[in-house]
C-alpha atoms as a PDB file:
ATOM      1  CA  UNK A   1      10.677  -7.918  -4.515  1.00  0.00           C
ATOM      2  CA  UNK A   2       9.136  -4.678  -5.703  1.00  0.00           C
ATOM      3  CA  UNK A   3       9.524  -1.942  -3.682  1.00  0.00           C
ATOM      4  CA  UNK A   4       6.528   0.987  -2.529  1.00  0.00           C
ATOM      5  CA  UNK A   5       8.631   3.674  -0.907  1.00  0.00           C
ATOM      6  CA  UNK A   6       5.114   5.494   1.822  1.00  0.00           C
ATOM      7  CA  UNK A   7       5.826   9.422   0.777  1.00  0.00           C
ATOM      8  CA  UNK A   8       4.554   9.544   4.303  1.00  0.00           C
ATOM      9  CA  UNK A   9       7.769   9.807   5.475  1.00  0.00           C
ATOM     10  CA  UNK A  10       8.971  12.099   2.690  1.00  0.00           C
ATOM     11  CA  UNK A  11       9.765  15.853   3.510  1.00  0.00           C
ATOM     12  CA  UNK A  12       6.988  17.403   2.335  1.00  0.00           C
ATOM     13  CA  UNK A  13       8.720  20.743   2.195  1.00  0.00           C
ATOM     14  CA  UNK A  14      10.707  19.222  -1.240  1.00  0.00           C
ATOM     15  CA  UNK A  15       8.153  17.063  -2.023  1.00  0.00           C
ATOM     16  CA  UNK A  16       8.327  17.024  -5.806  1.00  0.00           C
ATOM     17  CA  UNK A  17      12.103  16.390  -5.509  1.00  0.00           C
ATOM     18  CA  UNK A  18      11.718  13.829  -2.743  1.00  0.00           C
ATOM     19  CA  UNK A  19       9.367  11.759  -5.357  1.00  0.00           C
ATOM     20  CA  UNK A  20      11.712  12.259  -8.315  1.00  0.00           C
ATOM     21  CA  UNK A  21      14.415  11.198  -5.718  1.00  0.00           C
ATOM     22  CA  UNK A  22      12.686   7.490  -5.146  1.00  0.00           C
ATOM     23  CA  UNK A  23      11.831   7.422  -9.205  1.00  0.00           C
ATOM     24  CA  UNK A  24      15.169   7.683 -10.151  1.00  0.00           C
ATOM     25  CA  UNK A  25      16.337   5.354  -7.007  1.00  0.00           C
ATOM     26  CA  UNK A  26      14.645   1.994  -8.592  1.00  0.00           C
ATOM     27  CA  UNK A  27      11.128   2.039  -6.614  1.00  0.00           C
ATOM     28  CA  UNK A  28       8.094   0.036  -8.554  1.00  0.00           C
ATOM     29  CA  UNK A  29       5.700   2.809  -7.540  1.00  0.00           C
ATOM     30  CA  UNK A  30       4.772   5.811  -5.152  1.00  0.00           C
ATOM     31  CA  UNK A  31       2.991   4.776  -2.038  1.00  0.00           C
ATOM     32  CA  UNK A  32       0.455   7.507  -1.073  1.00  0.00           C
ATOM     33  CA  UNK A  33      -1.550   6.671   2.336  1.00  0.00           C
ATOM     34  CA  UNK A  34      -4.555   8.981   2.606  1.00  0.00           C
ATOM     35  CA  UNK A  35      -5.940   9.274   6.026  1.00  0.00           C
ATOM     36  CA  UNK A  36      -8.800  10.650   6.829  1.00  0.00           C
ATOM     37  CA  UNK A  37      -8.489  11.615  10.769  1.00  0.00           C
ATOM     38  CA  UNK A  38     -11.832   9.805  11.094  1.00  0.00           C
ATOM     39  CA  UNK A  39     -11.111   5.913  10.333  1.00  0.00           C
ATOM     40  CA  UNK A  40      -7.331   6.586  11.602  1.00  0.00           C
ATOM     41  CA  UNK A  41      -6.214   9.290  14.184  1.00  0.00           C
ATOM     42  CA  UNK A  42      -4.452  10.752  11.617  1.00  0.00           C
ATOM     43  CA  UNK A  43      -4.842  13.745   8.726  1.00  0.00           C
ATOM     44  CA  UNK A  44      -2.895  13.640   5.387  1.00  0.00           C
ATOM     45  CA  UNK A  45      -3.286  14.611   2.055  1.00  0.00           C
ATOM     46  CA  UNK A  46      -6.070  15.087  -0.352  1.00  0.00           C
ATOM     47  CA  UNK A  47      -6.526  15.698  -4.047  1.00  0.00           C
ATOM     48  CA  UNK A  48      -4.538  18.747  -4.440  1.00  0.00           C
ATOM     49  CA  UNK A  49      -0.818  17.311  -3.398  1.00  0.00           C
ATOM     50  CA  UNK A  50      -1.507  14.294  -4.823  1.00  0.00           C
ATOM     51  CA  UNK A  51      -2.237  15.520  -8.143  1.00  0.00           C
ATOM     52  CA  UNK A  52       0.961  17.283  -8.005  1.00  0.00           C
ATOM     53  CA  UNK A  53       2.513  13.775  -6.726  1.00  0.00           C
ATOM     54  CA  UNK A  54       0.968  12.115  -9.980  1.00  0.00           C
ATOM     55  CA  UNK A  55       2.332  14.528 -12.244  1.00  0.00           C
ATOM     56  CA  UNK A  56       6.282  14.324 -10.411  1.00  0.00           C
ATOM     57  CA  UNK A  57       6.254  10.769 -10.750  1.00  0.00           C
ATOM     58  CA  UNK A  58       7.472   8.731 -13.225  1.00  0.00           C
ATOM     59  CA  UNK A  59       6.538   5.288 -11.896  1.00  0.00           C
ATOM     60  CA  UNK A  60       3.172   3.968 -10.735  1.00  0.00           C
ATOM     61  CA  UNK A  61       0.940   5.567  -7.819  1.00  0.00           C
ATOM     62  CA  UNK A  62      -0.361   3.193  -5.215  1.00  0.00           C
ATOM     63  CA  UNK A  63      -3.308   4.911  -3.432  1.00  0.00           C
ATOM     64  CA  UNK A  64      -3.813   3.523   0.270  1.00  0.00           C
ATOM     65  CA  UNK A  65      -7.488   5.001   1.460  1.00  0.00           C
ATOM     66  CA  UNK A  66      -7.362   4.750   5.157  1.00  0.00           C
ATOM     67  CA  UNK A  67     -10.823   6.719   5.265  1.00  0.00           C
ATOM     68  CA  UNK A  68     -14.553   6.224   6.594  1.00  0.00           C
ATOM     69  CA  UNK A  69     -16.891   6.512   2.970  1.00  0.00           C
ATOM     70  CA  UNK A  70     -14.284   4.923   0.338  1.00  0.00           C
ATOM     71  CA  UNK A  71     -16.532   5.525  -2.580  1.00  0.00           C
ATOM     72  CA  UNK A  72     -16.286   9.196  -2.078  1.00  0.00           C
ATOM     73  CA  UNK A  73     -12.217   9.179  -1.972  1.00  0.00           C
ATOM     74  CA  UNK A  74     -12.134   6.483  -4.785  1.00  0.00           C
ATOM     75  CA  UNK A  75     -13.953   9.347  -7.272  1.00  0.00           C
ATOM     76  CA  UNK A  76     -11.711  12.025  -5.894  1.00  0.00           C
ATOM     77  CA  UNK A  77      -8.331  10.154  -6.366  1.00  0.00           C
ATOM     78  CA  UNK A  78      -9.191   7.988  -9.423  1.00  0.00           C
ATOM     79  CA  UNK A  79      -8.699  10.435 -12.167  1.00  0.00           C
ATOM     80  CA  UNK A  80      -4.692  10.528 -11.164  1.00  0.00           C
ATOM     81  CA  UNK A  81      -4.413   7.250 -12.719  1.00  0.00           C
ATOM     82  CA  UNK A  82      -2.858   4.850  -9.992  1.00  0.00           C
ATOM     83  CA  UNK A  83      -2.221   1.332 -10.636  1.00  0.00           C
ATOM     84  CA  UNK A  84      -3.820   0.799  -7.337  1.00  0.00           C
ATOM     85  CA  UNK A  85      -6.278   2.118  -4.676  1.00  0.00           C
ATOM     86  CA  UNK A  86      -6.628  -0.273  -1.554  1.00  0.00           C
ATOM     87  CA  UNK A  87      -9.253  -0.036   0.791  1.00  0.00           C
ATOM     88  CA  UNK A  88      -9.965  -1.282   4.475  1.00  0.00           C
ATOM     89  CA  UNK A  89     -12.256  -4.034   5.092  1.00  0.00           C
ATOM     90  CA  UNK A  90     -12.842  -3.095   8.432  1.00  0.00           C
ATOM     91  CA  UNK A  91     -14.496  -0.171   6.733  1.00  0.00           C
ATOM     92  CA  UNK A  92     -16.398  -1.030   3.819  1.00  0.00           C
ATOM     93  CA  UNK A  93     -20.255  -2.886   4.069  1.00  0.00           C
ATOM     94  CA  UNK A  94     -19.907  -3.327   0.292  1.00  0.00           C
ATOM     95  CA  UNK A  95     -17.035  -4.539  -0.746  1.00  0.00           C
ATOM     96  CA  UNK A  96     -17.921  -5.932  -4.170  1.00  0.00           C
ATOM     97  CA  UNK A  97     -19.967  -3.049  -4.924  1.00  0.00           C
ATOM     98  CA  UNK A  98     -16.589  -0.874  -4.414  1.00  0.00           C
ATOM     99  CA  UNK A  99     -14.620  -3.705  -6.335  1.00  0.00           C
ATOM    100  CA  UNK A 100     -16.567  -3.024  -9.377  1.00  0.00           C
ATOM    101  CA  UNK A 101     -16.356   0.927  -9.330  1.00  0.00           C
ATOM    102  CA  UNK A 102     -12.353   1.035  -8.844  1.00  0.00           C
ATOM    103  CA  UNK A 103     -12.009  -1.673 -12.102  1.00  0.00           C
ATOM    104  CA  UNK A 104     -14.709   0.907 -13.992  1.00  0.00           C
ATOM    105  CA  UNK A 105     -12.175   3.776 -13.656  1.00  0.00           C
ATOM    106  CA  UNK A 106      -9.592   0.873 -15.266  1.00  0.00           C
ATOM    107  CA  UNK A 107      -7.523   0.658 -11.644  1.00  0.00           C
ATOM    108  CA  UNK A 108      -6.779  -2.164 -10.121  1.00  0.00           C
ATOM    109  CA  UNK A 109      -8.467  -2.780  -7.002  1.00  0.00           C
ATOM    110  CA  UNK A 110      -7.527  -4.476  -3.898  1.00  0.00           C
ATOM    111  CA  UNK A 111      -8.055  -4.432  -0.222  1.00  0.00           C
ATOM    112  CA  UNK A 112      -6.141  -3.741   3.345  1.00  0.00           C
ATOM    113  CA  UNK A 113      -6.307  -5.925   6.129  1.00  0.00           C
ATOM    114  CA  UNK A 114      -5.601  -4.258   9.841  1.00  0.00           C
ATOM    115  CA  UNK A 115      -2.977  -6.887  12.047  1.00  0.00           C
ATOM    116  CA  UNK A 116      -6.076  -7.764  13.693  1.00  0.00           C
ATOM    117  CA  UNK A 117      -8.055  -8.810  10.540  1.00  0.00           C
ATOM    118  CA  UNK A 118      -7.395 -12.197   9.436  1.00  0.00           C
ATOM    119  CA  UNK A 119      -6.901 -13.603   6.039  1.00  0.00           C
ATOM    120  CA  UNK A 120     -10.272 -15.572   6.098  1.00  0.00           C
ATOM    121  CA  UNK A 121     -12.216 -12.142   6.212  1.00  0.00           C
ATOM    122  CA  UNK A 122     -11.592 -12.030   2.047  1.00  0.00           C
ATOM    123  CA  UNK A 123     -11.225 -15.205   1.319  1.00  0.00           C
ATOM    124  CA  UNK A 124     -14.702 -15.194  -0.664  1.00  0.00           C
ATOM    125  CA  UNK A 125     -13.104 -11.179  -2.498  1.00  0.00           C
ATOM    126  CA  UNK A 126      -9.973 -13.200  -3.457  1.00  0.00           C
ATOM    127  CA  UNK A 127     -10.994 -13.973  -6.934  1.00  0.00           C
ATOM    128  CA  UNK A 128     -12.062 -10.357  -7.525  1.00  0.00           C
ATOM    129  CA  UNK A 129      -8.541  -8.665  -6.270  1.00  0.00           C
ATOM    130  CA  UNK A 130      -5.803  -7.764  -8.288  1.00  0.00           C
ATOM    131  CA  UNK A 131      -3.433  -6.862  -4.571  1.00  0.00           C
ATOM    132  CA  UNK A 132      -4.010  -7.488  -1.011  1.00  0.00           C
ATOM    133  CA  UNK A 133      -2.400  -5.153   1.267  1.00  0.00           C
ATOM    134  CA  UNK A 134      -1.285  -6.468   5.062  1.00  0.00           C
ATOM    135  CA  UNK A 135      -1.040  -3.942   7.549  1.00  0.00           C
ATOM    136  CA  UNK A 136       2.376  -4.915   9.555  1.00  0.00           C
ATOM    137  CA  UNK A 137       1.430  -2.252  12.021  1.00  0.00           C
ATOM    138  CA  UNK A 138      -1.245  -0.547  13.184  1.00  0.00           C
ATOM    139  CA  UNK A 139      -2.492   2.205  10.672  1.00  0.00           C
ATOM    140  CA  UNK A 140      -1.908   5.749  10.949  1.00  0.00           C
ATOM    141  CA  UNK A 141       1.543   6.625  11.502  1.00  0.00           C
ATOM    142  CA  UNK A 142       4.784   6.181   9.844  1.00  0.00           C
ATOM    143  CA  UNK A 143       7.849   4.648  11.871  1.00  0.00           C
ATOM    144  CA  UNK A 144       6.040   2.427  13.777  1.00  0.00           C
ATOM    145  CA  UNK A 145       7.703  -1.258  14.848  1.00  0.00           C
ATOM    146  CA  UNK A 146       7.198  -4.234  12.554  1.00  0.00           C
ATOM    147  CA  UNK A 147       4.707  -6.749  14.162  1.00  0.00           C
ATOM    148  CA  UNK A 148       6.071 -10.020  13.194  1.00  0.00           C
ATOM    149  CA  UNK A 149       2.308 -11.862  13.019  1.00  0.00           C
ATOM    150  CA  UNK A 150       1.918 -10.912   9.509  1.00  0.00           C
ATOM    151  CA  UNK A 151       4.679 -13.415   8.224  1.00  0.00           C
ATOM    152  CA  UNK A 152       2.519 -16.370   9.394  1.00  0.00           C
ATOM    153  CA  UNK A 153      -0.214 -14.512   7.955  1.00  0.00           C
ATOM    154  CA  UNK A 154       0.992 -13.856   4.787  1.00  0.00           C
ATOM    155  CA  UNK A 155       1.550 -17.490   4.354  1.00  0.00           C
ATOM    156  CA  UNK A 156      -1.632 -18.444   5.040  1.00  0.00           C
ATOM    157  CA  UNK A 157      -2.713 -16.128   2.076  1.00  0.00           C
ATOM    158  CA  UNK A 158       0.027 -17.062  -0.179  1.00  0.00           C
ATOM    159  CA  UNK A 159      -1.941 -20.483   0.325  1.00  0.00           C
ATOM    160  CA  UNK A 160      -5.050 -19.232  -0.406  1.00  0.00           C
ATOM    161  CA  UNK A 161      -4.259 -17.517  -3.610  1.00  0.00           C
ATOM    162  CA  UNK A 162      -2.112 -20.578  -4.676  1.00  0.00           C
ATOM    163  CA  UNK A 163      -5.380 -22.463  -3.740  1.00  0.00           C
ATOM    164  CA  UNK A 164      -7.422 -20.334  -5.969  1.00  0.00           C
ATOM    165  CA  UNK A 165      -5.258 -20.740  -8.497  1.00  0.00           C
ATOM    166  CA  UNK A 166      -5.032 -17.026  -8.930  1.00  0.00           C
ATOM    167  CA  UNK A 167      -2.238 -14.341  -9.470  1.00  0.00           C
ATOM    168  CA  UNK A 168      -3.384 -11.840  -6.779  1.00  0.00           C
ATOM    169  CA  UNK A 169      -0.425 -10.184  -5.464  1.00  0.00           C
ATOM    170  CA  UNK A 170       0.120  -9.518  -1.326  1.00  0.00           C
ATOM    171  CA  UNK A 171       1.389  -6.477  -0.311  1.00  0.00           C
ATOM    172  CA  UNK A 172       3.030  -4.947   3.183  1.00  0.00           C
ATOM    173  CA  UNK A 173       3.241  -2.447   4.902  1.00  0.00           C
ATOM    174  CA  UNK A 174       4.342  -0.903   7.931  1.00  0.00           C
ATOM    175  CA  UNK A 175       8.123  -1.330  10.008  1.00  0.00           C
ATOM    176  CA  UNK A 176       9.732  -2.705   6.498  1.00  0.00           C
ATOM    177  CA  UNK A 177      13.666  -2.969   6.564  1.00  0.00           C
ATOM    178  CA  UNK A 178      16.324  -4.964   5.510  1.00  0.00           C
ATOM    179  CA  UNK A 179      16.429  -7.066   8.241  1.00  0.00           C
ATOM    180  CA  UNK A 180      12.981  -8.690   7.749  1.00  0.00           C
ATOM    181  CA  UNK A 181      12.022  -8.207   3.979  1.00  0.00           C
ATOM    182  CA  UNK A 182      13.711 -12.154   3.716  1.00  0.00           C
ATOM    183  CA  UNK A 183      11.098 -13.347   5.858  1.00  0.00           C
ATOM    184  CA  UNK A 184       8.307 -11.297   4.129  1.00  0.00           C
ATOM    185  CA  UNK A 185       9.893 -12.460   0.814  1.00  0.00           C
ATOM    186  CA  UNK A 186      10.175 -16.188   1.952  1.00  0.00           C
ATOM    187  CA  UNK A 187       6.117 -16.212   2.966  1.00  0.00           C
ATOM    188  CA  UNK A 188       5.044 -15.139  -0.463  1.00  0.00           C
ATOM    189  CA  UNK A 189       4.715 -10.930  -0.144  1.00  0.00           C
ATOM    190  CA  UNK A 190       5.293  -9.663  -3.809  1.00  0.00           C
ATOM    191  CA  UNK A 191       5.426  -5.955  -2.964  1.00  0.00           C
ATOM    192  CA  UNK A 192       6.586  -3.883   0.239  1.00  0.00           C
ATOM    193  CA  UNK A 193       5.920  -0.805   1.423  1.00  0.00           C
ATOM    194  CA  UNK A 194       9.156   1.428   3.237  1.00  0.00           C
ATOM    195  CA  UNK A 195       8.595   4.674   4.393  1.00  0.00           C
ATOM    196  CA  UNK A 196      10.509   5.290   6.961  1.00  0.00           C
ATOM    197  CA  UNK A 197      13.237   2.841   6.293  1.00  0.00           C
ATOM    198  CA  UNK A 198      13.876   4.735   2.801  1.00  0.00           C
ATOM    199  CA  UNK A 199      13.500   8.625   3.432  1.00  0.00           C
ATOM    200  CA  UNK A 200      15.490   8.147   6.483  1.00  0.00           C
ATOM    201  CA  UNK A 201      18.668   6.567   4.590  1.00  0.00           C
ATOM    202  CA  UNK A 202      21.110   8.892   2.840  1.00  0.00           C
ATOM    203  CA  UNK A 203      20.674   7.265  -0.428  1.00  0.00           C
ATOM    204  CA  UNK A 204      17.328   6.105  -1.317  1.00  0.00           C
ATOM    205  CA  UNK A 205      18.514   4.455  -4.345  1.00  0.00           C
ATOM    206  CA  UNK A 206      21.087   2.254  -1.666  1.00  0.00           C
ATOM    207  CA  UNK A 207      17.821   1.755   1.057  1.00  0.00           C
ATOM    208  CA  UNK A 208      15.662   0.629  -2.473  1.00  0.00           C
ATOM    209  CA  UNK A 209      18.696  -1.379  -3.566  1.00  0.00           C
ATOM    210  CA  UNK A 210      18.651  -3.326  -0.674  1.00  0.00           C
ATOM    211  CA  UNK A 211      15.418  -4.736  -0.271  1.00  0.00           C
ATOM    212  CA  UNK A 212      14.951  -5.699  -3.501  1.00  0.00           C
END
């Protein structure tokens, strides 16, 4: 299991040393969720912390757009270099379009899915994904409770992709711990997201330790 610890729920006061913190603590990459207070009811961070993010980390960033006009935030974030950017379907009328410009910058694209958004709404963007993100809770806030759905759901994509025949990794996010990452592990998720879970143990390299 690789592990995305959400610098959501990092202390932003000792930021630089919180994201050295999860480095040195075994995580696969740096989880950045940038909300727009327009497609969530939330505000976070924009081009100025996270280029100060980039340059603290030593292991992969994995940009999360939860934003209304993607292309826009994929052009301000892509010159930090993440291995990722995900962005809503709920949100996007082109998603191809938006495929294509993330892989031009040489990142690797893939896209979220909201609990409510099921599996079938990609199935025909499968083939062009490198990562599909499930949302385990609603988006917008960090510490909110894991909604169990997205382990059926998860193996219904797992079955897809395995279908396809392709290597296109599944993601989650939201109420991760280490009392359900078996399950999410079991259904086929390659990568999860802990916020919460990690920044609020003593010892994120313990909290990282665990889930994997």
């Amino acid at each position: 299991m690789l592990i995305a610890p959400s610098i959501l729920s990092a202390d932003f006061g000792k930021l630089n040393e919180e994201i050295k913190s999860i480095c040195e603590g075994g995580c696969d990459f740096v989880h950045v969720d940038v909300m727009d207070g327009h497609f969530v009811p939330n505000h976070t961070i924009g081009p100025v912390v996270v280029k100060s993010v980039a340059a603290a980390a030593t292991k992969p960033l994995d940009i999360h757009l939860m934003v209304e006009n993607n292309s826009f935030f994929v052009d301000l974030f892509a010159p930090f270099k993440p291995e990722y950017i995900s962005f809503h379907i709920e949100e996007e009328k082109h998603p191809h379009r938006l495929i294509q410009k993330i892989r031009s910058y040489g990142i690797k694209p893939a896209i979220v899915l909201n609990p409510h958004t099921p599996p079938e709404a990609i199935e025909y963007l499968l083939e062009d994904l490198d990562m599909v993100l499930l949302m385990s809770v609603n988006p917008g806030f960090g510490g909110q409770k894991f909604i169990t759905s997205v382990i059926e759901k998860a193996r219904k994509l797992k079955a897809m992709i395995n279908a396809k025949n392709l290597n296109t990794l599944i993601e989650v996010d939201g109420g991760v711990n280490d009392k359900n990452v078996k399950d999410l592990e079991y259904a086929g998720v390659d990568i999860v997201v802990a916020g919460n879970y990690v920044f609020s143990n003593s010892s994120y390299k313990n909290a990282i330790s665990s889930l994997k």
